[in-house]
Protein backbone atom coordinates (compact mmCIF):
# COMPACT_ATOMS: atom_id res chain seq x y z
CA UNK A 1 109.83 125.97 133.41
CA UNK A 2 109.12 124.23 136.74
CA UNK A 3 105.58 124.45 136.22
CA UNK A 4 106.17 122.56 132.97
CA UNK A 5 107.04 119.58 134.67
CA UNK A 6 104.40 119.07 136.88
CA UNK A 7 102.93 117.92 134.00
CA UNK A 8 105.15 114.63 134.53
CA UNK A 9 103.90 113.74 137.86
CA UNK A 10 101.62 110.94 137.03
CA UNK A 11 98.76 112.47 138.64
CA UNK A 12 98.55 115.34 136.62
CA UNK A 13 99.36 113.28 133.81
CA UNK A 14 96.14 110.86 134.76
CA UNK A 15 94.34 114.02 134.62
CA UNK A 16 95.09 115.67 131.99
CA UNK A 17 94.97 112.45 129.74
CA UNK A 18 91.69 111.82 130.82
CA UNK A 19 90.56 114.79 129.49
CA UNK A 20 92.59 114.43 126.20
CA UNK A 21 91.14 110.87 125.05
CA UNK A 22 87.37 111.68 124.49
CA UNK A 23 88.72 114.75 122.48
CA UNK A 24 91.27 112.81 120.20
CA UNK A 25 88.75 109.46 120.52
CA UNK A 26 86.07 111.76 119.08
CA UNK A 27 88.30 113.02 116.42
CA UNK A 28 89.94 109.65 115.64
CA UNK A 29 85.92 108.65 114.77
CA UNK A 30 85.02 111.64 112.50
CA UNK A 31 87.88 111.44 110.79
CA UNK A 32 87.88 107.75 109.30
CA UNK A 33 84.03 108.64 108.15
CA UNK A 34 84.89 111.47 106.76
CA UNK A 35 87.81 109.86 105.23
CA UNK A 36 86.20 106.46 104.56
CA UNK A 37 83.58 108.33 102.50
CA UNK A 38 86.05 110.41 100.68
CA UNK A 39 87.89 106.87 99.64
CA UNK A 40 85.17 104.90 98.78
CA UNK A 41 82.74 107.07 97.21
CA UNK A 42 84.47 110.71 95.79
CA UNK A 43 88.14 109.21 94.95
CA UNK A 44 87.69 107.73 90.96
CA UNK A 45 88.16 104.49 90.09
CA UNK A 46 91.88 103.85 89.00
CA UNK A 47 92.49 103.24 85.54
CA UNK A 48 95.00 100.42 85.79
CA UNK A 49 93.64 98.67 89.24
CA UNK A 50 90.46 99.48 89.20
CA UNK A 51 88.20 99.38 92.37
CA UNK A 52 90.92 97.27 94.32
CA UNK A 53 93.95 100.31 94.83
CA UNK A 54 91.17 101.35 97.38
CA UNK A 55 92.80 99.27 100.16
CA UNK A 56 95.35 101.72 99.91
CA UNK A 57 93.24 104.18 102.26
CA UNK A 58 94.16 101.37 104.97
CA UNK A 59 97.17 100.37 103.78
CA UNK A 60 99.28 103.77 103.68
CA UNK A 61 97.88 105.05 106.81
CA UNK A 62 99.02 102.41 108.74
CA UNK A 63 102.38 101.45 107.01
CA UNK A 64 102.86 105.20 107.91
CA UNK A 65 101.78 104.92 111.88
CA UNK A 66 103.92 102.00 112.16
CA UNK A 67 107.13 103.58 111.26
CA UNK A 68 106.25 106.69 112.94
CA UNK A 69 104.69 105.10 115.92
CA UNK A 70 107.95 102.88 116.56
CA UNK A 71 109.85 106.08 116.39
CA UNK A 72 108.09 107.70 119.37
CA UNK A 73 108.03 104.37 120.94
CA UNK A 74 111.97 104.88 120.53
CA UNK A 75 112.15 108.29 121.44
CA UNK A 76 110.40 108.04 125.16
CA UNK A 77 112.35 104.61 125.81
CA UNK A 78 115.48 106.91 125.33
CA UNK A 79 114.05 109.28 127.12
CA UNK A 80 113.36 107.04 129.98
CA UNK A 81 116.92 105.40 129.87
CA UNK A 82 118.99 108.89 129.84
CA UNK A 83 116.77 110.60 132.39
CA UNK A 84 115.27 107.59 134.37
CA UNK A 85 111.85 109.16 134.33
CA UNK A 86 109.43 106.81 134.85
CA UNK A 87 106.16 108.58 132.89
CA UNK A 88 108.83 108.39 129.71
CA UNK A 89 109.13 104.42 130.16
CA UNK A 90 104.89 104.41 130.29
CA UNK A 91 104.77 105.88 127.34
CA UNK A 92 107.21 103.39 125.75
CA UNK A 93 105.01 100.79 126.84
CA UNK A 94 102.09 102.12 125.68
CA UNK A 95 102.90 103.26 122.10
CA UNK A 96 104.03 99.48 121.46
CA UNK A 97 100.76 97.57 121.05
CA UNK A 98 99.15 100.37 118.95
CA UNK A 99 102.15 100.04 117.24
CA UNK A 100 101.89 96.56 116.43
CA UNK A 101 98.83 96.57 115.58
CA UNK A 102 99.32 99.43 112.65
CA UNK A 103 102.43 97.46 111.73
CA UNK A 104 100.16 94.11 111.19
CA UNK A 105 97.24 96.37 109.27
CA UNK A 106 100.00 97.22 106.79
CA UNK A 107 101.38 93.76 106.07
CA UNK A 108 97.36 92.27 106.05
CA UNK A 109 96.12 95.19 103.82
CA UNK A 110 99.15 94.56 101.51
CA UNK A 111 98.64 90.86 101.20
CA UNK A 112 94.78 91.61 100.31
CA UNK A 113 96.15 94.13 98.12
CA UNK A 114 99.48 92.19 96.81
CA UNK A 115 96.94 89.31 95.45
CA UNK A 116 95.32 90.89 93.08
CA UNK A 117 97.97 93.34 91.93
CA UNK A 118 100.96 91.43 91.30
CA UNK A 119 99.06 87.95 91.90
CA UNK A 120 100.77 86.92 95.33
CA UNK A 121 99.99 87.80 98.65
CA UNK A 122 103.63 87.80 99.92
CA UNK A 123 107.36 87.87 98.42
CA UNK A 124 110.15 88.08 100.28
CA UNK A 125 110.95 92.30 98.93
CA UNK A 126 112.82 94.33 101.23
CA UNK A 127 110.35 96.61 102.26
CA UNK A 128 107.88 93.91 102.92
CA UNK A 129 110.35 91.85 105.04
CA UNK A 130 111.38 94.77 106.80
CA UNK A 131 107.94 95.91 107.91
CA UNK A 132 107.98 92.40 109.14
CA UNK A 133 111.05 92.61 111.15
CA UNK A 134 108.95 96.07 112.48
CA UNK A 135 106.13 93.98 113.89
CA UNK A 136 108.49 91.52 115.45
CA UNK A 137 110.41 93.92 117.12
CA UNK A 138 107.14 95.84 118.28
CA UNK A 139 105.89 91.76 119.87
CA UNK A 140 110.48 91.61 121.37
CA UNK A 141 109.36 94.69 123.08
CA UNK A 142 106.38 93.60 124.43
CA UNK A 143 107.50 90.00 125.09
CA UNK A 144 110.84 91.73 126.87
CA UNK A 145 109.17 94.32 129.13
CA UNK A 146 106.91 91.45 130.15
CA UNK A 147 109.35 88.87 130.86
CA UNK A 148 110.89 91.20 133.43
CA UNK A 149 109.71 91.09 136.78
CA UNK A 150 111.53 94.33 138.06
CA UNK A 151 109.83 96.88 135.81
CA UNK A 152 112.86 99.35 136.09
CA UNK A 153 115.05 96.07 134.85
CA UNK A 154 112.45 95.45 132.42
CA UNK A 155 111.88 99.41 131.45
CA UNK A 156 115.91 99.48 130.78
CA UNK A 157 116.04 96.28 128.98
CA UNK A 158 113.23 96.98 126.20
CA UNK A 159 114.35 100.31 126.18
CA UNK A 160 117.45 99.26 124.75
CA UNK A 161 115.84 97.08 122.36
CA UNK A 162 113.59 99.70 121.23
CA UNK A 163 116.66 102.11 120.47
CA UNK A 164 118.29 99.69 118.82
CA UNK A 165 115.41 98.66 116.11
CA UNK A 166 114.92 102.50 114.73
CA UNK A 167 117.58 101.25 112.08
CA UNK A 168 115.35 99.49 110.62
CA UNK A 169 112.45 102.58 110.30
CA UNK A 170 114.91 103.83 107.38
CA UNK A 171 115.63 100.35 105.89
CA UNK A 172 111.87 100.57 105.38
CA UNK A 173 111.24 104.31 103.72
CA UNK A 174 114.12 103.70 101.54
CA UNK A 175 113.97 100.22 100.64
CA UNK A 176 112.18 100.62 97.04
CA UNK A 177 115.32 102.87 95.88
CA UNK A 178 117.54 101.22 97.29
CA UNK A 179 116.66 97.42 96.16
CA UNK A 180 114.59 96.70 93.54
CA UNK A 181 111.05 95.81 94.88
CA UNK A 182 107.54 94.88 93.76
CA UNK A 183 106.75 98.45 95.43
CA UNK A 184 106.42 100.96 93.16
CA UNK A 185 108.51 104.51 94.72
CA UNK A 186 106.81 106.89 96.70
CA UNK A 187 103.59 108.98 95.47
CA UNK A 188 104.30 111.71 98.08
CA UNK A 189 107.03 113.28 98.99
CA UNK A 190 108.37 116.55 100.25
CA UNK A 191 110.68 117.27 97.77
CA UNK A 192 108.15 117.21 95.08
CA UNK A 193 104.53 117.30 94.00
CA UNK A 194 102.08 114.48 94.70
CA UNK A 195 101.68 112.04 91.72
CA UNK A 196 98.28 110.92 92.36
CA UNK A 197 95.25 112.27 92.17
CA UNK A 198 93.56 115.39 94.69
CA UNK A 199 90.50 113.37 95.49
CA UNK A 200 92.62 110.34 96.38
CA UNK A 201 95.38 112.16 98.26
CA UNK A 202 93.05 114.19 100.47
CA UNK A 203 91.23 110.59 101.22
CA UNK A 204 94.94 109.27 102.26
CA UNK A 205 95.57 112.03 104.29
CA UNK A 206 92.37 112.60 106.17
CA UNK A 207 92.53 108.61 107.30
CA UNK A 208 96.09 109.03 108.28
CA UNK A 209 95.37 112.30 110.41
CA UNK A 210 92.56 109.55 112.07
CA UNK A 211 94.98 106.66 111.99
CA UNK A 212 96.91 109.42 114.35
CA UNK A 213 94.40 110.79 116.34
CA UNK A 214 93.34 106.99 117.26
CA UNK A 215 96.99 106.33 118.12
CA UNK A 216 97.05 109.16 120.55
CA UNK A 217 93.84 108.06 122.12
CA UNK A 218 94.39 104.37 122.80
CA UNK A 219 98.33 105.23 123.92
CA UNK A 220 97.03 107.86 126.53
CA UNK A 221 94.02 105.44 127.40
CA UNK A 222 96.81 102.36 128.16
CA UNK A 223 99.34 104.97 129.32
CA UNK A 224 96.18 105.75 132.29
CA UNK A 225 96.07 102.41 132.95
CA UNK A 226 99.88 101.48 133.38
CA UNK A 227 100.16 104.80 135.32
CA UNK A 228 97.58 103.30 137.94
CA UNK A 229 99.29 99.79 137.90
CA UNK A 230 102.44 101.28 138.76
CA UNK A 231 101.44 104.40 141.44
CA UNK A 232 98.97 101.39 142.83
CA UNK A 233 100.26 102.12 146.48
CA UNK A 234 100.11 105.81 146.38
CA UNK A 235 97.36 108.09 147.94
CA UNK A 236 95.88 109.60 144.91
CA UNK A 237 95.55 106.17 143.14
CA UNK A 238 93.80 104.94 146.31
CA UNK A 239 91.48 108.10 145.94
CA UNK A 240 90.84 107.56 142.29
CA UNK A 241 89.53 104.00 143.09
CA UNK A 242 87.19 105.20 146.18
CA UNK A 243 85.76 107.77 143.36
CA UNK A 244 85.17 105.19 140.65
CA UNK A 245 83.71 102.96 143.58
CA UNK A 246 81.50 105.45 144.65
CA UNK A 247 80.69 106.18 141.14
């Protein structure tokens, strides 16, 4: 077990995440062409949309990474605030802009796809205003954390924050049965088989196995960074700069 955590000590953890990125980076890249191709030129043509349902390849993928990316997000603030482990709070940190950003592809993608579908780009539905109240508590975080000088204060305090907003990850999944929304109720679930077709489903999932793998990659890259920023006095930091110096 103890050899488990020296996994947390952030120079390990610089290590071994510089070795992770290039793999999932590499993966994150052969995945969206292999799933870009599969959407755009093996799924068929819808018979009710026509070419235009193709946004969805986007637009799932990320509505997905945004709930799921805010829950991580959540999880390592908590961790940070029970346990006061400082890699935890990193992590926090860095899931929230890739976060953001997967929350803002989702409500873009949906107006592009909202317009010609049900001839708006926006109503005020519950599941699009809550994905909205996602993004803004994704920028709170941000805008918290930074507004903190102390960054154990500031750590704490969007930690909290972050806890508090998973309410509203549920609000989101179940919001077309339990209002009644211009979003039609979900194609895929667990409980059941998929309603759409294999060609298009594969194309969904192979972009949102790259949506992940990207998420992984830019959160470890930033996590890297915010590691250094932090450890900027220590000895190994000060040897990691000589080496890229040399370099």
């Amino acid at each position: 077990m103890a050899s488990l955590f020296r996994f947390a000590a952030p120079p390990e953890f610089y290590r071994l995440a510089g070795q992770a990125v290039p793999v999932f980076g590499t993966l994150a890249a052969v995945l969206t062409g292999i799933g870009l191709y599969l959407g755009f030129f093996v799924a068929p043509t819808d018979a009710q949309q026509g070419e235009v349902y193709r946004i969805m390849f986007i637009h799932v993928p990320a509505a997905w990474m945004a709930m799921f990316v805010y829950l991580v997000m959540a999880f390592w603030a908590g961790v940070g605030l029970v346990f006061n482990t400082r890699l935890s709070s990193v992590m926090a940190s860095a899931l929230a802009p890739t976060g953001a950003l997967m929350a803002f592809l989702s409500l873009w993608t949906g107006a592009l796809w909202g317009r010609p579908t049900w001839g708006t780009y926006w109503d005020w539905d519950a599941r699009m205003t809550s994905t909205l109240i996602l993004l803004f508590l994704y920028m709170g975080f941000m805008a918290l954390h930074s507004a903190i000088d102390d960054v154990r204060r500031a750590d704490r305090a969007a930690g909290v924050l972050a806890l508090v907003g998973v309410v509203n990850v549920p609000i989101i999944y179940f919001s077309v049965q339990w209002w009644n929304t211009l979003h039609q109720g979900a194609s895929i679930t667990l409980g059941k088989a998929p309603t759409i077709a294999a060609p298009m489903l594969w194309s969904m999932l192979v972009m949102a196995l790259a949506f992940w793998m990207y998420s992984i990659a830019v959160a470890l890259t930033r996590a890297r960074a915010l590691v250094l920023e932090r450890e900027r006095g220590a000895e190994w930091v000060r040897q990691v700069s000589a080496g890229r110096t040399s370099a």
